[in-house]
Protein backbone atom coordinates (compact mmCIF):
# COMPACT_ATOMS: atom_id res chain seq x y z
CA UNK A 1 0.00 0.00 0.00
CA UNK A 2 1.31 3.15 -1.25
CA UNK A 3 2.25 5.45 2.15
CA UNK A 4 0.44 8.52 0.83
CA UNK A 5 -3.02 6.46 1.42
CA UNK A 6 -3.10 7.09 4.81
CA UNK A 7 -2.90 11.24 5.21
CA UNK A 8 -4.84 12.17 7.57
CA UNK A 9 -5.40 8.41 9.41
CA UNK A 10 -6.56 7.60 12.53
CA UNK A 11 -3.93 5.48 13.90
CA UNK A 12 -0.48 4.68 13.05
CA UNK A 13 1.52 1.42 15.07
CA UNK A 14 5.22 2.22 14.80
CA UNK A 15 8.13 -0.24 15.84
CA UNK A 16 5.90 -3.19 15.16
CA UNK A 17 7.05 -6.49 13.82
CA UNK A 18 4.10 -6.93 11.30
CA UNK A 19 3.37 -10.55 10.59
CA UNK A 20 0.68 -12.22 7.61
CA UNK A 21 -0.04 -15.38 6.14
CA UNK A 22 2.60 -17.11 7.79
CA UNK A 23 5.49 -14.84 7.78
CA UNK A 24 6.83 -11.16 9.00
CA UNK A 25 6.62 -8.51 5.97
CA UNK A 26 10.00 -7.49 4.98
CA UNK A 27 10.37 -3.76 4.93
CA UNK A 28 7.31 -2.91 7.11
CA UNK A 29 8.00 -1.44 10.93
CA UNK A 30 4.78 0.46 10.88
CA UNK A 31 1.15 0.16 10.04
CA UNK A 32 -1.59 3.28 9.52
CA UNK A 33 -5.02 2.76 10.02
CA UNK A 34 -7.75 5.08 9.10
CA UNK A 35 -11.69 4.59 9.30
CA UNK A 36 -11.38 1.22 10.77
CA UNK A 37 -9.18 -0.81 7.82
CA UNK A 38 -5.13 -0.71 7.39
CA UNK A 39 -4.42 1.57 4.59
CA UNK A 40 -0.56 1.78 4.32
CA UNK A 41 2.11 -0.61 5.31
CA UNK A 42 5.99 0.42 5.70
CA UNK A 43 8.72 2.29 7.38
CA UNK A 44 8.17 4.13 10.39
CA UNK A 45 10.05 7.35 8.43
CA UNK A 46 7.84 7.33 5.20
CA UNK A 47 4.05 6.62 7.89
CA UNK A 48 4.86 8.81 10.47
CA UNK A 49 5.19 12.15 8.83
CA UNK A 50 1.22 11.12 7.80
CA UNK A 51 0.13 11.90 11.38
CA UNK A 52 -2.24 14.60 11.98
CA UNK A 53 -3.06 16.59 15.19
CA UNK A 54 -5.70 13.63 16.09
CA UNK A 55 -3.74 10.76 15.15
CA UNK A 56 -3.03 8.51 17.82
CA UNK A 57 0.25 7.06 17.40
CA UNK A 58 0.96 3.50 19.30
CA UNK A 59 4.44 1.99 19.82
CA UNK A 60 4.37 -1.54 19.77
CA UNK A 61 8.06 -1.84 20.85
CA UNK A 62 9.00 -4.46 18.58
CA UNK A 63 6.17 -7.18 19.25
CA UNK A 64 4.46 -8.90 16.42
CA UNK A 65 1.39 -7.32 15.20
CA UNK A 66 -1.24 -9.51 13.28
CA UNK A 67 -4.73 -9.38 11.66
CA UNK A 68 -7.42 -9.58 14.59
CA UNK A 69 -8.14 -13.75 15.61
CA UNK A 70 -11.75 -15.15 14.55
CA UNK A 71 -12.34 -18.04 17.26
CA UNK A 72 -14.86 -20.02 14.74
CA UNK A 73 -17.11 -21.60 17.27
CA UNK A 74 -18.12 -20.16 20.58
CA UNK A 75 -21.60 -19.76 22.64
CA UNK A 76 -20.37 -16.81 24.09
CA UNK A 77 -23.34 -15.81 25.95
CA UNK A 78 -23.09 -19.09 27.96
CA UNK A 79 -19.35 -18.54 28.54
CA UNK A 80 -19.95 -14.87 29.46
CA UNK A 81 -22.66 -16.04 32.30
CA UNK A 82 -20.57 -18.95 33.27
CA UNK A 83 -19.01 -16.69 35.87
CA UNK A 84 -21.98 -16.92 38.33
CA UNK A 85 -22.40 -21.05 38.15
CA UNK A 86 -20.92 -23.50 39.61
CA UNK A 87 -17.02 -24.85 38.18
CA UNK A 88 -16.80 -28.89 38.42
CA UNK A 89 -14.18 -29.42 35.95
CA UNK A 90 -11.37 -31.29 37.00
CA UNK A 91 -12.93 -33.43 39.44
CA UNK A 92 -11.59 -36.86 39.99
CA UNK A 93 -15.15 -38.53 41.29
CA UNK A 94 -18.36 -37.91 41.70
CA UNK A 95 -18.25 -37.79 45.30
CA UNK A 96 -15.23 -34.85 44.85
CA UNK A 97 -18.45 -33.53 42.79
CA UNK A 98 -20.89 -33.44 45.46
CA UNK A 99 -18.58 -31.94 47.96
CA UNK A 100 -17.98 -29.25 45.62
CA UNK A 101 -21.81 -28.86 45.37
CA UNK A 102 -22.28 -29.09 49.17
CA UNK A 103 -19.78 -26.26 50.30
CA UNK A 104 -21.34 -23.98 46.84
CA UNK A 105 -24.68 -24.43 48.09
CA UNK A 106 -24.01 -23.62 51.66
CA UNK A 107 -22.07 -20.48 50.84
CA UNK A 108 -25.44 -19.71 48.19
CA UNK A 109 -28.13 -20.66 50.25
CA UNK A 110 -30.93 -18.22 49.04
CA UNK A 111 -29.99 -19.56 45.28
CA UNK A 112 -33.14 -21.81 44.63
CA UNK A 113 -31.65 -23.70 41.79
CA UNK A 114 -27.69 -24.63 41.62
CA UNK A 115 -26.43 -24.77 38.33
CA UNK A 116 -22.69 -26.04 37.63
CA UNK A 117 -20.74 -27.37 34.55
CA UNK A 118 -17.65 -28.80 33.83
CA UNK A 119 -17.34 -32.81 35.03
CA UNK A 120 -16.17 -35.73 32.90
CA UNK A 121 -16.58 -38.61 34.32
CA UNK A 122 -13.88 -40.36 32.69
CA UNK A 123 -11.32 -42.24 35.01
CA UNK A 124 -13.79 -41.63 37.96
CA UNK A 125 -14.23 -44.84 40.44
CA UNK A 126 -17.79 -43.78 40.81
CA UNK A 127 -20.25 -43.50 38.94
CA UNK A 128 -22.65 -39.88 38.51
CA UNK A 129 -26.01 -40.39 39.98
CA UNK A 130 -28.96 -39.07 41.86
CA UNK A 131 -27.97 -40.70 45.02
CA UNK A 132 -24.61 -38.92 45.44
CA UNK A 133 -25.73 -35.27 44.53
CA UNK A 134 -29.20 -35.82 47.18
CA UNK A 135 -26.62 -36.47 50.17
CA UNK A 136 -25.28 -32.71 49.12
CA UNK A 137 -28.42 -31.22 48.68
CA UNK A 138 -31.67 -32.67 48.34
CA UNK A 139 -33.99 -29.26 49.24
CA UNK A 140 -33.18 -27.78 46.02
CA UNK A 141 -32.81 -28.68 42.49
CA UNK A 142 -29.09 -29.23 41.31
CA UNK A 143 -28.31 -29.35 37.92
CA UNK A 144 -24.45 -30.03 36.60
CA UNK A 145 -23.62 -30.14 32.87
CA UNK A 146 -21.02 -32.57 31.50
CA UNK A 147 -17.98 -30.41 29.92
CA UNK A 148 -19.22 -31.28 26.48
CA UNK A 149 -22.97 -29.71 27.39
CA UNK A 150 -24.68 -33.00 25.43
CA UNK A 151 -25.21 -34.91 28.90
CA UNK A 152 -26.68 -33.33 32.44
CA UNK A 153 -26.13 -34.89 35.54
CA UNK A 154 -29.21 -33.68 38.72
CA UNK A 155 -30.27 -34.94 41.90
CA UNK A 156 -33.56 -36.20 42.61
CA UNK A 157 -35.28 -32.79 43.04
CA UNK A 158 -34.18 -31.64 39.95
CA UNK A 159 -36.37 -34.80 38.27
CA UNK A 160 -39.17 -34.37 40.31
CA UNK A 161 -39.64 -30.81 38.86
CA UNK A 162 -39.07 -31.51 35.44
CA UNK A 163 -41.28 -34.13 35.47
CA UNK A 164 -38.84 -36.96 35.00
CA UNK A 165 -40.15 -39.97 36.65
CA UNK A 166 -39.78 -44.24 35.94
CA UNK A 167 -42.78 -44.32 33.52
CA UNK A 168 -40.89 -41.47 31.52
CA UNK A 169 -40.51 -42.14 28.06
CA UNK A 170 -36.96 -41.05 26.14
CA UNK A 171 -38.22 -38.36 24.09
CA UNK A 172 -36.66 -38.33 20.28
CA UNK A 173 -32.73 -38.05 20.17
CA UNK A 174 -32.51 -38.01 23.56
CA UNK A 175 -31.92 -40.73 26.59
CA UNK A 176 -32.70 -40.72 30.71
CA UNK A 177 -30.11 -43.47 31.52
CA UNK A 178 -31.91 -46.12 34.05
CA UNK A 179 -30.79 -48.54 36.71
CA UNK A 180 -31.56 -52.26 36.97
CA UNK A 181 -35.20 -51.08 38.60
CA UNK A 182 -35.74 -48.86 35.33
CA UNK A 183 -35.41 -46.15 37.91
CA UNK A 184 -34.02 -42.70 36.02
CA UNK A 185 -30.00 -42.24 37.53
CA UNK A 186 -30.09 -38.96 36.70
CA UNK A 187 -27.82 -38.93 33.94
CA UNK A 188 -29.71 -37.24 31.39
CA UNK A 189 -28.33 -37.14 27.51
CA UNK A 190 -28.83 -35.38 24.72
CA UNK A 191 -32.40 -33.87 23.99
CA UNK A 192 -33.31 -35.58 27.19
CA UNK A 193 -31.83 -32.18 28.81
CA UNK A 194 -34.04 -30.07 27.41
CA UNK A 195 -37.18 -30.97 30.08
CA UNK A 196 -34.53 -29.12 32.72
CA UNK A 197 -34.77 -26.19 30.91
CA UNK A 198 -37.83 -24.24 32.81
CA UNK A 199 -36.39 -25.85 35.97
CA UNK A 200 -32.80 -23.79 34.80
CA UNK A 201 -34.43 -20.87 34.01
CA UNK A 202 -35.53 -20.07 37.34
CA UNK A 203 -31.52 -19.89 38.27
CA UNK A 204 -30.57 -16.25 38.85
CA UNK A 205 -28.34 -15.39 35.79
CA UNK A 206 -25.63 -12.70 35.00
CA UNK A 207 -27.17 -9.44 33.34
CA UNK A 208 -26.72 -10.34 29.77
CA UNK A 209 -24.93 -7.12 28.08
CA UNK A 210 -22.89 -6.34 31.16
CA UNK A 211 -21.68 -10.01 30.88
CA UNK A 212 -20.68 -9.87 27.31
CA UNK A 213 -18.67 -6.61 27.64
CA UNK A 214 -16.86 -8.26 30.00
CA UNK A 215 -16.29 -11.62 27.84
CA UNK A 216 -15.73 -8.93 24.72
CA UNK A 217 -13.01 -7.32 26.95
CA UNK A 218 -11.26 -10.72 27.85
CA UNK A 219 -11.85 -12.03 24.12
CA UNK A 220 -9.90 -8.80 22.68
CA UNK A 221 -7.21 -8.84 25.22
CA UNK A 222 -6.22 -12.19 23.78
CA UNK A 223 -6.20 -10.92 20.06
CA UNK A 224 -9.74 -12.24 18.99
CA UNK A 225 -11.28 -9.73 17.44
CA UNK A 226 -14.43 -11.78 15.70
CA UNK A 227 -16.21 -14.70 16.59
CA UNK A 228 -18.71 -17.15 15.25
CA UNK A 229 -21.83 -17.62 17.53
CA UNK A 230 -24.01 -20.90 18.13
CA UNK A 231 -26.59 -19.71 20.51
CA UNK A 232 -30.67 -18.41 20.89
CA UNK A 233 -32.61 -15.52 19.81
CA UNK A 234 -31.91 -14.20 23.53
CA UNK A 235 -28.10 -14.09 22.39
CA UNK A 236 -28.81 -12.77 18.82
CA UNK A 237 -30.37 -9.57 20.47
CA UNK A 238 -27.85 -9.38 23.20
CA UNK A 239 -25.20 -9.45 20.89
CA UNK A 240 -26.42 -6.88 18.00
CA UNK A 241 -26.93 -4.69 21.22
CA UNK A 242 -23.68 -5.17 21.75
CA UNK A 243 -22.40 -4.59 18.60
CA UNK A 244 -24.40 -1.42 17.99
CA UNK A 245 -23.05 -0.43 21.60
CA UNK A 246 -20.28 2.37 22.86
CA UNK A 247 -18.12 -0.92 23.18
CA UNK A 248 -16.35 -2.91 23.44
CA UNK A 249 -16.88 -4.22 20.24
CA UNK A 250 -16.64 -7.63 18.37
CA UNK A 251 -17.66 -8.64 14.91
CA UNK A 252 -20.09 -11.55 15.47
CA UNK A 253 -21.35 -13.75 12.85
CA UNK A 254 -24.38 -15.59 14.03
CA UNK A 255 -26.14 -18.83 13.76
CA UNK A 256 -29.81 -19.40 14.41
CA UNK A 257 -31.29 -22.23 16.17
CA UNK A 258 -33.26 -24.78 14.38
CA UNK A 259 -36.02 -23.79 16.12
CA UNK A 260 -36.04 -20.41 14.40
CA UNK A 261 -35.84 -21.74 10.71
CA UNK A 262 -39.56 -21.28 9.99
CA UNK A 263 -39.50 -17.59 11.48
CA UNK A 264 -36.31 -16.90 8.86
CA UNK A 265 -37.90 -18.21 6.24
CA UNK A 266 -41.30 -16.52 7.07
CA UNK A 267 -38.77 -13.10 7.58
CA UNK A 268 -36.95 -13.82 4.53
CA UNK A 269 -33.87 -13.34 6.26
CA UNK A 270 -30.75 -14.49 4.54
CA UNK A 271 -26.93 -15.42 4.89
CA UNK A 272 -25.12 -12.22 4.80
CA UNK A 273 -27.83 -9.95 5.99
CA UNK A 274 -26.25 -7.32 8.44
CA UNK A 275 -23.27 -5.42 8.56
CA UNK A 276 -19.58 -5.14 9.57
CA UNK A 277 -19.84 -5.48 13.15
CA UNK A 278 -23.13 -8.28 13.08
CA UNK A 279 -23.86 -10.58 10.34
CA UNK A 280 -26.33 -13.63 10.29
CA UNK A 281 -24.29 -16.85 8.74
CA UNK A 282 -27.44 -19.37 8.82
CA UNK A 283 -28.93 -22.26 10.79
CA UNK A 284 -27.37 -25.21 13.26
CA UNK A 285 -28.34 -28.23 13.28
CA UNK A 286 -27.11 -31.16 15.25
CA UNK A 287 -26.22 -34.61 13.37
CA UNK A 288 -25.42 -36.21 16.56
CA UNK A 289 -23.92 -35.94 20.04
CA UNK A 290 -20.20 -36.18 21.41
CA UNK A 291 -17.47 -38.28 21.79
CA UNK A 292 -17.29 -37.74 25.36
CA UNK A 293 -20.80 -38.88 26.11
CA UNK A 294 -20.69 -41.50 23.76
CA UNK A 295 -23.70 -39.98 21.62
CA UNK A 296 -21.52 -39.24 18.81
CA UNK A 297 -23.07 -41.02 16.02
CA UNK A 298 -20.66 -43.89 14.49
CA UNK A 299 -20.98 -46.00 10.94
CA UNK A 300 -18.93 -49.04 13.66
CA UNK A 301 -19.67 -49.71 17.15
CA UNK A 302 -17.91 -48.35 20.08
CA UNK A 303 -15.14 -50.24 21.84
CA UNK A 304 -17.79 -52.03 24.00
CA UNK A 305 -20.98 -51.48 22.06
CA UNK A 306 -23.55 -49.26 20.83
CA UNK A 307 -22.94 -46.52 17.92
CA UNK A 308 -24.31 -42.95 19.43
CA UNK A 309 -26.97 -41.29 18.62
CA UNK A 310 -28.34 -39.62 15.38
CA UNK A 311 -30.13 -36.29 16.66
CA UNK A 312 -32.06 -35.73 13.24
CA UNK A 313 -32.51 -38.85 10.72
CA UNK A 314 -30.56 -38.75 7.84
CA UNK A 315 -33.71 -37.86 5.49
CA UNK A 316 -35.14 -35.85 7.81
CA UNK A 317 -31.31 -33.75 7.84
CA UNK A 318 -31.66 -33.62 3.87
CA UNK A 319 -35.12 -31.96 3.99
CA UNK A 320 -33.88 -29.63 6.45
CA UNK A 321 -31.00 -28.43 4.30
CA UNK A 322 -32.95 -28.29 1.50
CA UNK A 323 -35.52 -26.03 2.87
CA UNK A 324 -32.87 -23.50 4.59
CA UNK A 325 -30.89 -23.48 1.23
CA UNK A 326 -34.00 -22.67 -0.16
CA UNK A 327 -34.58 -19.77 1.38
CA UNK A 328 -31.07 -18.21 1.31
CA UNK A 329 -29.74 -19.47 4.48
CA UNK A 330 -26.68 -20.95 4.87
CA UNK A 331 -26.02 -24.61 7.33
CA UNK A 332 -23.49 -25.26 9.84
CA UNK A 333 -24.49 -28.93 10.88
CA UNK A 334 -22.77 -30.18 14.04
CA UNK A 335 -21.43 -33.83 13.16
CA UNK A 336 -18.41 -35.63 15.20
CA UNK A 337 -18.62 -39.13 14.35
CA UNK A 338 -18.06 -40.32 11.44
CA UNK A 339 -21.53 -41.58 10.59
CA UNK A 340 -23.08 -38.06 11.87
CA UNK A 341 -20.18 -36.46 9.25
CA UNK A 342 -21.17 -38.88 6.11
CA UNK A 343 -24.66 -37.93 6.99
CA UNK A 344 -24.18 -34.65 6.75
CA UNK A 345 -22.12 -34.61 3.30
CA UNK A 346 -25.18 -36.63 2.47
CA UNK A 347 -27.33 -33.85 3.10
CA UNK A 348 -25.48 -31.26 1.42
CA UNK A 349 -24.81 -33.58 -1.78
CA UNK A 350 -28.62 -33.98 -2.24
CA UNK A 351 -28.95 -30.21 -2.56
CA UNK A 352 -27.72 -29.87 -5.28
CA UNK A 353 -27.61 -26.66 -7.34
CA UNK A 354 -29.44 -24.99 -4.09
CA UNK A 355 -25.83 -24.91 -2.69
CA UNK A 356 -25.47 -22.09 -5.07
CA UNK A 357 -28.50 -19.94 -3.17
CA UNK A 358 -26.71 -19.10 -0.43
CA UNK A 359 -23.95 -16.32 0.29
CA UNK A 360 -21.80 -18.57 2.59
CA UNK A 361 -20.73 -21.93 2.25
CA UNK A 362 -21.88 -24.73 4.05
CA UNK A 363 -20.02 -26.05 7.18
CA UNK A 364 -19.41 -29.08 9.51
CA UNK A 365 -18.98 -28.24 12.89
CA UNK A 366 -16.42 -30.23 14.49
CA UNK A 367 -15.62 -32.95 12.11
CA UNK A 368 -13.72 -35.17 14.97
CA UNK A 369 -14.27 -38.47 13.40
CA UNK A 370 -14.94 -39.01 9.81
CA UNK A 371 -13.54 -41.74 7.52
CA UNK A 372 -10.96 -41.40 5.30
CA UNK A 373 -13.42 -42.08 1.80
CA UNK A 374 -15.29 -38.98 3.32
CA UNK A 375 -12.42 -36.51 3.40
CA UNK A 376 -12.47 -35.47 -0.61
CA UNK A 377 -16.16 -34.94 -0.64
CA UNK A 378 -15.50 -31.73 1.62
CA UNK A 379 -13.65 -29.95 -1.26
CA UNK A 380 -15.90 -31.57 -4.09
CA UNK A 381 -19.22 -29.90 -2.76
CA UNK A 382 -17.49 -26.97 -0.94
CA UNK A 383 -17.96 -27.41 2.51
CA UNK A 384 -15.95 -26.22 5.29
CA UNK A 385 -14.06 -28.13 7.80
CA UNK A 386 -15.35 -25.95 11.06
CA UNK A 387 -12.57 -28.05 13.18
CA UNK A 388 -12.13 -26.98 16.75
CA UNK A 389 -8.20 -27.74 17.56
CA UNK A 390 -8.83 -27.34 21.40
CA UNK A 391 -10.78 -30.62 21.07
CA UNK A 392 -7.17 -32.67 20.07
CA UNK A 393 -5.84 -32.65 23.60
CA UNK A 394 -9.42 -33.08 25.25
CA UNK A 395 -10.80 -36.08 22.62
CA UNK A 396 -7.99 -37.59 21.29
CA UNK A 397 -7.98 -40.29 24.36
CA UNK A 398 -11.38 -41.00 24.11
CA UNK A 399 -10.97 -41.33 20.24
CA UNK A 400 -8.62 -43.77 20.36
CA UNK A 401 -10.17 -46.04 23.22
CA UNK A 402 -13.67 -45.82 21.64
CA UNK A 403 -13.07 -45.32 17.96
CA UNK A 404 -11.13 -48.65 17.97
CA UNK A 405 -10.04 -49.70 14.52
């Protein structure tokens, strides 16, 4: 960029190791900025006579300067409230679990309904159950989501109030796990969590905007400058507030809910509709669970039976992107085994020339498992690989125990 394209700019980074696509530019110590984009790159001597009495000149002192960091999958209104619930992660047991919940809900007690998140029961000597979490607390409902958020894990109160009992059935793509007396555990998976959810809503929750300045604050102190959102319509309004907001700012491209596909289509709303700071992308849909909770759906059996779960039947998937396509909107189908991934390929392959509708291409969220005669179809129908690389250190035991060969 020639130098004389930023007179007058807004901003101009001197002493800065500028770094893109891989590498540091040769020849480039300083950077100008001006109405929001980069419009010079070069020496400090040639960009800093371009200053003007309201430029704001930073000096970087030598540290590497990149383009802002998209994190490509986040629930960031979740995270942002996360602060007020209750952390279980790292637990070795479920008893280590229930102490955790005992000493929270004694130092809470006017909190009718504990929520917490984090456990994995992997490696535990115990087992998650009803009976553990009642010796805690058994006057109030307690509710504590697995790390993956596909599996809940409640005392006995918590059932009672969302109506959970023996004669329960599973409702569709989703499982209440059962003892030898066919007596719920209270191990709930999948869309069995969803009966919880008026229970969990009467949980006293962080004020939503003043909770995502704060997460927008943390985000951009670690260089992450946009994100890609898989949440509610509570979170799409909460975050165009935010992005229409005195800041701090984030660019947010956002995914609707499956529930809200006949309200976009009714709307006519489309990928691409918004602007710089909030854009919708399209609609989520879930193939199947996780590895963790053994609901990811599988084409062979798990290392000791059963192949997950498929969350939406592979024809009923099809119609689904079909319709969305139809209507201008984008997908971005959540699929980590390799069944759930083939599934979804499947689903985009039927489309057909609808692909072409829509102004963003098609993704797979996660994309953990898949089998190798799967992997070429991703660049033959032009669908992105939305992989997570925090997930390697997490998964990669559990892949290789469960996945077998």
């Amino acid at each position: 960029m020639r130098p004389t394209a930023a007179a007058g700019c807004d901003v101009i980074v001197r002493r800065a190791r500028a770094w893109s696509s891989g590498a540091a530019l040769d020849g480039v110590d300083a950077i100008a900025v001006k109405d929001g984009a980069i419009v010079a790159l070069g020496r400090e001597a040639d960009l800093l006579p371009l200053a003007g009495p309201a430029t704001r000149v930073l000096d970087a002192a030598h540290a590497t300067v990149t383009p802002g960091l998209t994190d490509a999958h986040l629930h960031l209104l979740a995270w942002a409230r996360g602060a007020l619930e209750l952390d279980v992660a790292g637990a070795g047991s479920a008893r280590e679990v229930a102490e955790r919940v005992r000493t929270f809900a004694a130092g809470h007690p006017d909190r009718g309904v504990i929520v917490g998140r984090g456990w994995d029961a992997h490696g535990w000597p115990d087992a998650p159950g009803r009976e553990v979490l009642d010796r805690a607390v058994n006057d109030r409902p307690v509710i504590l989501h697995a790390h993956d958020f596909h599996t809940a894990w409640v005392n006995s109160r918590a059932l009672a109030e969302a109506g959970i009992r023996r004669e329960s059935a599973d409702p569709e793509g989703g499982r209440i796990e059962r003892d030898g007396a066919n007596e719920p555990t209270g191990v709930l998976r999948e869309h069995a969590v969803r009966a919880l959810q008026p229970v969990e809503a009467r949980a006293p929750k962080a004020d939503g905007v003043a909770a995502l300045r704060h997460a927008a604050r943390t985000l951009l102190a670690r260089g992450i400058t946009a994100v890609h959102d898989f949440e509610g319509p509570e979170s799409l309004r909460l975050l165009r507030a935010l992005a229409t907001g005195d800041g701090p700012r984030l660019r947010v491209l956002a995914h609707l809910p499956q529930s809200s596909l006949d309200a976009a289509c009714a709307l006519g709303l489309e990928s691409g509709v918004g602007d710089d700071f909030f854009r919708i992308a399209g609609v989520k849909l879930f193939a199947d669970g996780t590895l963790g909770s053994r609901t990811a759906a599988m084409l062979e059996p798990y290392e000791g039976g059963g192949t997950g779960m498929e969350l939406i039947p592979h024809d009923a998937l099809a119609a689904l992107v079909a319709r969305a396509f139809a209507a201008g909107l984008s997908v971005a189908i959540h699929a980590i085994g390799d069944r759930a991934v083939r599934s979804a390929l499947d689903a985009y392959q039927a489309a057909g020339a609808a692909r072409a509708r829509v102004a963003l291409p098609p993704r797979i969220e996660h994309v953990q498992l898949a089998h190798p005669a799967d992997l070429a179809r991703f660049r033959a129908l032009g669908v992105a690989a939305s992989v997570q690389p925090a997930f390697v250190p997490s998964d990669a035991e559990a892949a290789r125990r469960w996945w077998g060969a």
